[in-house]
Protein backbone atom coordinates (compact mmCIF):
# COMPACT_ATOMS: atom_id res chain seq x y z
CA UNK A 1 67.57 114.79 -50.20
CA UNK A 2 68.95 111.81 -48.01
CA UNK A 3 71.94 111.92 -46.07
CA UNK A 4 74.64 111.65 -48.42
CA UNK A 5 73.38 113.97 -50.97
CA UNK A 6 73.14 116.61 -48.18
CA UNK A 7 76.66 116.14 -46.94
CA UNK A 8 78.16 117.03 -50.66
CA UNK A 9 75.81 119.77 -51.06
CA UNK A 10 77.84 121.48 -48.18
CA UNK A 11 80.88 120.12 -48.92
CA UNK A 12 80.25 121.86 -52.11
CA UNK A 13 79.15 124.95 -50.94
CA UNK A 14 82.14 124.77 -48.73
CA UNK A 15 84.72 124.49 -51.25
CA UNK A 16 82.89 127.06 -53.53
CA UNK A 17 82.43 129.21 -51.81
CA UNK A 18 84.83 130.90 -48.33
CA UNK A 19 82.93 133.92 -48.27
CA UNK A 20 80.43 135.06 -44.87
CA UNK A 21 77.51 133.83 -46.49
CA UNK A 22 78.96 130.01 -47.04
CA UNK A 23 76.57 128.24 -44.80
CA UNK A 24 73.72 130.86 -45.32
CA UNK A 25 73.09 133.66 -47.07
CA UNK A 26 71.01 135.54 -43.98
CA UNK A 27 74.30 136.78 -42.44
CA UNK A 28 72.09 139.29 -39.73
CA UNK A 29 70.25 136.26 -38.52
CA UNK A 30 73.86 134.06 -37.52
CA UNK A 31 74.72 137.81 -36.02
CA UNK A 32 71.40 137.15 -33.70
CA UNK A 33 72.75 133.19 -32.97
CA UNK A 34 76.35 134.57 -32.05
CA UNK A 35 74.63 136.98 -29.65
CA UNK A 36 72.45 134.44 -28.23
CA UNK A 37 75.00 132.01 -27.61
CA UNK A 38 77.48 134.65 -26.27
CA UNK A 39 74.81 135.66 -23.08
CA UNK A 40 73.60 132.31 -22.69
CA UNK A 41 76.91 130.85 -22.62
CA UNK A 42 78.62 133.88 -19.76
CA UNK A 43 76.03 132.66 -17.72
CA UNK A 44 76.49 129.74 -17.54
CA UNK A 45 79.09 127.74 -15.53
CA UNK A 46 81.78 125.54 -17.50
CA UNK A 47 84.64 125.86 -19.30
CA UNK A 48 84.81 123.54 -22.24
CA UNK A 49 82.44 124.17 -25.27
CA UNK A 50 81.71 122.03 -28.21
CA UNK A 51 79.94 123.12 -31.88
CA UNK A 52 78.28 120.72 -33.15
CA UNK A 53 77.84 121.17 -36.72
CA UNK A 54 80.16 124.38 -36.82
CA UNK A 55 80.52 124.94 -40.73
CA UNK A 56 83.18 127.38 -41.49
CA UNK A 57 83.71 128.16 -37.79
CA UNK A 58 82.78 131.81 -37.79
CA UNK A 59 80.14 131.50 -35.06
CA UNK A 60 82.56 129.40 -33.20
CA UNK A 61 85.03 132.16 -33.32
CA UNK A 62 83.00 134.62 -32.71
CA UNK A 63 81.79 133.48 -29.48
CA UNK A 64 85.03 132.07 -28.58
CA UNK A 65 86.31 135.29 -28.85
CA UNK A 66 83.58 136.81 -25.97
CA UNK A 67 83.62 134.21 -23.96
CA UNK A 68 87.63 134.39 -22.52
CA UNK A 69 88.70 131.73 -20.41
CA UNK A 70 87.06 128.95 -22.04
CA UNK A 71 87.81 126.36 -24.64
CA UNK A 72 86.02 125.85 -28.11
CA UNK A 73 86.13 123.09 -30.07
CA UNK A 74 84.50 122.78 -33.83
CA UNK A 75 82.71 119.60 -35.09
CA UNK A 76 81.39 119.28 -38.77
CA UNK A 77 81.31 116.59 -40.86
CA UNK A 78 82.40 118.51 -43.90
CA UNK A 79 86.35 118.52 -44.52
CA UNK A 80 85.84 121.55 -46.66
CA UNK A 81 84.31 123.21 -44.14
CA UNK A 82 86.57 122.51 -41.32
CA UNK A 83 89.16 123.18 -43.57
CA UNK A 84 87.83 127.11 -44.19
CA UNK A 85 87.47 127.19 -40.33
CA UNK A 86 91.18 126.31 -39.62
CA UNK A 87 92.10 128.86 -42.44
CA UNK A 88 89.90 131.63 -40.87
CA UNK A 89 91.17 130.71 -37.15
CA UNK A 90 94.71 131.30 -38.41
CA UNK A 91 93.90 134.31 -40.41
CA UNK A 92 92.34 135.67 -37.26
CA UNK A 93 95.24 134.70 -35.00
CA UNK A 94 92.40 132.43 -33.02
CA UNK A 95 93.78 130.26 -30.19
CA UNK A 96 91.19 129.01 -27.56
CA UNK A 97 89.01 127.47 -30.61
CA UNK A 98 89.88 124.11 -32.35
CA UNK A 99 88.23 122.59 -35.50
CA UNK A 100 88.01 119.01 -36.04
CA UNK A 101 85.93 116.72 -38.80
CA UNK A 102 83.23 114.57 -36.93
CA UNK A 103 79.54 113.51 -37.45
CA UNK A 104 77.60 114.03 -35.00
CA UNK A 105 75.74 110.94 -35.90
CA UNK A 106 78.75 109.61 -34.22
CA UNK A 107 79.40 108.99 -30.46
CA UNK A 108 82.64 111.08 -29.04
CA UNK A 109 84.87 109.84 -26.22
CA UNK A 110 85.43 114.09 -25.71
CA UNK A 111 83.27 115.30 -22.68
CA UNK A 112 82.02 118.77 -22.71
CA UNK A 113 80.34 121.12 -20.37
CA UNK A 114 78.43 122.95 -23.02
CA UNK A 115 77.60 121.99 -26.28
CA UNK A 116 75.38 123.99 -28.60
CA UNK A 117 74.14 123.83 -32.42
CA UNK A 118 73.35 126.16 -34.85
CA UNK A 119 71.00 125.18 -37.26
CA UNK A 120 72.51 121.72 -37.64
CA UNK A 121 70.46 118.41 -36.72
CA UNK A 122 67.89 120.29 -39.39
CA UNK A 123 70.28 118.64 -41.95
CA UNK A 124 69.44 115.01 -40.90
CA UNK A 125 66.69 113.91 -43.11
CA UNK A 126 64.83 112.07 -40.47
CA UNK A 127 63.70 112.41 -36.97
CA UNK A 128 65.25 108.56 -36.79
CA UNK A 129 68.71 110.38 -37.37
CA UNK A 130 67.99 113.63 -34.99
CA UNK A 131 67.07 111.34 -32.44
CA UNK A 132 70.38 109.86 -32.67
CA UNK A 133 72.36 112.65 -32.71
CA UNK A 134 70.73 114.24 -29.59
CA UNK A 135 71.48 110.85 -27.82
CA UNK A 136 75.34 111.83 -29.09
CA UNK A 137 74.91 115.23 -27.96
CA UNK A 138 73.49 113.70 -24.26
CA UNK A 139 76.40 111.54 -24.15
CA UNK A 140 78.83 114.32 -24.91
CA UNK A 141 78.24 116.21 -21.90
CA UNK A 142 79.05 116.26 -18.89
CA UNK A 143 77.29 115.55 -15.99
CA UNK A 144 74.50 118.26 -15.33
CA UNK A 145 76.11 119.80 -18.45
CA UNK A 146 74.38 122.37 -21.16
CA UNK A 147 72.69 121.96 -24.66
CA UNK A 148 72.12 125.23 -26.21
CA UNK A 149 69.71 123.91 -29.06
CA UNK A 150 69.37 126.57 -32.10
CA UNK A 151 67.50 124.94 -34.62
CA UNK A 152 64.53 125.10 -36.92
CA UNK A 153 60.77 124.62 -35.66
CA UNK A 154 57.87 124.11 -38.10
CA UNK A 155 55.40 125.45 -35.97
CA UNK A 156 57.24 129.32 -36.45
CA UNK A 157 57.69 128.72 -39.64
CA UNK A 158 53.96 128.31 -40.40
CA UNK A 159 53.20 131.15 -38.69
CA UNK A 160 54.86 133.25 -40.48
CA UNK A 161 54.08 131.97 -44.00
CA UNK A 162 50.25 132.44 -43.18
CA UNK A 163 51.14 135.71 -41.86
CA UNK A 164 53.08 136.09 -45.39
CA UNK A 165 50.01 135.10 -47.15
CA UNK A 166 48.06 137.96 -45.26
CA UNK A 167 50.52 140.58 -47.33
CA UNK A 168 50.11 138.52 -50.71
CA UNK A 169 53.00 136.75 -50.28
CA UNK A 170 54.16 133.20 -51.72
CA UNK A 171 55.19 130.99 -48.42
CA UNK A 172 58.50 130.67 -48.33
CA UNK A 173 59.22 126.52 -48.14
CA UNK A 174 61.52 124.12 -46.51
CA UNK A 175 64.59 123.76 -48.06
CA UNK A 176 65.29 120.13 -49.74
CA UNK A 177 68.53 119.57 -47.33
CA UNK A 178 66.44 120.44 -44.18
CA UNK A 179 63.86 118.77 -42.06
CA UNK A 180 62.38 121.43 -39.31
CA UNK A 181 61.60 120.00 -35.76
CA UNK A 182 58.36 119.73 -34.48
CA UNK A 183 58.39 121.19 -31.01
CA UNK A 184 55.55 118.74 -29.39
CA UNK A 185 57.35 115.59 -30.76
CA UNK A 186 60.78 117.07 -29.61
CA UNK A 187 59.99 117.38 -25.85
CA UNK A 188 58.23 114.63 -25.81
CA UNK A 189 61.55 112.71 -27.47
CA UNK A 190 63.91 114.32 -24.95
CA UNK A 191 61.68 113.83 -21.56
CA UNK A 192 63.96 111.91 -19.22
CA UNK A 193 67.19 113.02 -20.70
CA UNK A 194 67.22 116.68 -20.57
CA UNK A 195 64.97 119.71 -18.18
CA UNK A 196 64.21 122.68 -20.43
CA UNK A 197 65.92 126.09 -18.87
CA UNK A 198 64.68 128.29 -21.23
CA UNK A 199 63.17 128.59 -24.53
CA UNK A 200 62.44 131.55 -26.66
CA UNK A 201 62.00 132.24 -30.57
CA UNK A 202 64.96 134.10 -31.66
CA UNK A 203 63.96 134.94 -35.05
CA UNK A 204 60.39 136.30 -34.61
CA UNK A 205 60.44 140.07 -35.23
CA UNK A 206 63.70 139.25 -37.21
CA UNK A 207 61.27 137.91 -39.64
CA UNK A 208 58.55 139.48 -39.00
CA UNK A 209 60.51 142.73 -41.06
CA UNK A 210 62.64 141.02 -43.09
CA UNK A 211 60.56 138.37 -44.94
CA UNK A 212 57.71 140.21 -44.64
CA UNK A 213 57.86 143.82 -44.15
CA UNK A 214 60.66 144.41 -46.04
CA UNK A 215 59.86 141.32 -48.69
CA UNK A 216 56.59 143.36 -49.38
CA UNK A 217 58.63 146.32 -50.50
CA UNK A 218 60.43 144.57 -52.35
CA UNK A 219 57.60 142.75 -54.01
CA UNK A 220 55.78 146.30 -54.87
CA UNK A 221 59.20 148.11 -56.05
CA UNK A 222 59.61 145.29 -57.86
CA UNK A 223 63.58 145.12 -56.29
CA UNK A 224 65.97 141.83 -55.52
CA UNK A 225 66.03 140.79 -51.96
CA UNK A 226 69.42 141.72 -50.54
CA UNK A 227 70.27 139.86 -47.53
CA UNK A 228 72.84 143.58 -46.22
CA UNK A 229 69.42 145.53 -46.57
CA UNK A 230 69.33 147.75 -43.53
CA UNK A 231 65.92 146.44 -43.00
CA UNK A 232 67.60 143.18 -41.72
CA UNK A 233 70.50 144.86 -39.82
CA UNK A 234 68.39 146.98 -37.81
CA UNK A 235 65.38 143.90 -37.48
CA UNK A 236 68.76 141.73 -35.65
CA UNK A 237 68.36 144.15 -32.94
CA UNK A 238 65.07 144.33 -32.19
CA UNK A 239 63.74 141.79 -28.82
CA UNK A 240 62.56 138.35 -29.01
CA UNK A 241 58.46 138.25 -29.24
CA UNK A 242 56.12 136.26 -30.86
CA UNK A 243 56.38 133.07 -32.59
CA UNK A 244 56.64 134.45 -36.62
CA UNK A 245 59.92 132.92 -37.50
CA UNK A 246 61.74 129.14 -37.68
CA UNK A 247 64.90 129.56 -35.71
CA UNK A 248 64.06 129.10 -32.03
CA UNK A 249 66.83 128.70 -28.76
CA UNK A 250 65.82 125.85 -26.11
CA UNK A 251 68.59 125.55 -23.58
CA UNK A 252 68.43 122.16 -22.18
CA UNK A 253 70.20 121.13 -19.25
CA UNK A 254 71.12 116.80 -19.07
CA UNK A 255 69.45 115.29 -16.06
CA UNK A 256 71.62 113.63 -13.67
């Protein structure tokens, strides 16, 4: 899918669909982002916090809402999406989280001292187009300032597809609208612009019993994955080990 097509898809999704499963359908693995970015972000210093890539805003107010004393503000490119996030925000009675329509393909004049994504530069169909938006994201922050990077890796998600195939499993593929990073080629991009903190596969185990484990039940009982299966709420608890899943947190920090 190029660019274009992948913006209406979730401008469609958005508008179809206002539900907790609009931007995806694992709602136990955004629980583990939220959770992520709510003890990364309290220790960290600074007070104003941009989402790049936000959706409907529910991880944005989510976060917003552990994180007191501190300003959020909500980027997406899809209206219909930032439209379901300013609904929700006033449904919820939100007010230290703001939602405005912006591409992060474009540069912002807003500084921040954080900003982190969730799943969102894996939408850009080329690592042209990622490279420019983590130039964006560089320019967008402060000095000494924060990237919490939550994104895709191909290198997890092979893992775990040959550890699928192990069980008799199909591999699971890469969805048209996304384009996973490739860890080696990403550091090597970002050397001179940002020092990694920390880095750490957030979706390992996670995966590990839910698209295996509990995939392979499924497979044998011959039932219909359900995303609310207690197999994945109690797998969104269990540590970060291993390197079976996709979705992996670097924290980068901008060099001076």
């Amino acid at each position: 899918m190029n660019f274009e097509e992948i913006k209406e898809y979730w401008n469609s999704r958005a508008a179809s669909d206002s539900t907790v499963q609009a931007t995806t359908q694992d709602v136990y693995l955004r629980q583990i982002e939220a959770t992520t970015l709510i003890r990364h972000i309290s220790g960290l210093k600074g007070v104003h916090i941009g989402d790049f890539g936000c959706g409907d805003g529910r991880t944005t107010i989510q976060v917003a809402a552990q994180c007191p004393g501190r300003t959020f503000v909500g980027l997406d490119y899809s209206n219909a999406m930032i439209a379901n996030a300013r609904s929700i925000t006033t449904e919820q009675g939100i007010s230290q989280a703001v939602f405005k329509v912006h591409d992060v393909l474009q540069t912002t004049k807003e500084k921040f001292d954080i900003i982190y994504t969730t799943r969102c530069l894996i939408n850009l169909p080329s690592f042209e187009l990622q490279s420019q938006a983590l130039q964006n994201i560089h320019g967008a922050l402060n000095s000494g300032g924060y990237y919490l990077m939550i994104e895709n890796f191909i290198e997890g998600q092979n893992n775990f597809n040959q550890l699928r195939k192990q069980f008799g499993l199909s591999e699971i593929p890469v969805r048209p609208h996304n384009l996973f990073f490739d860890k080696t080629e990403l550091l090597k991009y970002i050397r001179g612009m940002f020092s990694v903190v920390v880095e750490e596969n957030i979706s390992s185990l996670y995966y590990i019993v839910s698209r295996i484990i509990y995939a392979k039940i499924c497979q044998e009982q011959k039932l219909p994955v359900n995303y609310f299966d207690d197999h994945h709420r109690f797998a969104s608890g269990l540590p970060f080990l291993g390197d079976y899943g996709p979705v992996r947190l670097v924290v980068l920090q901008k060099i001076l």
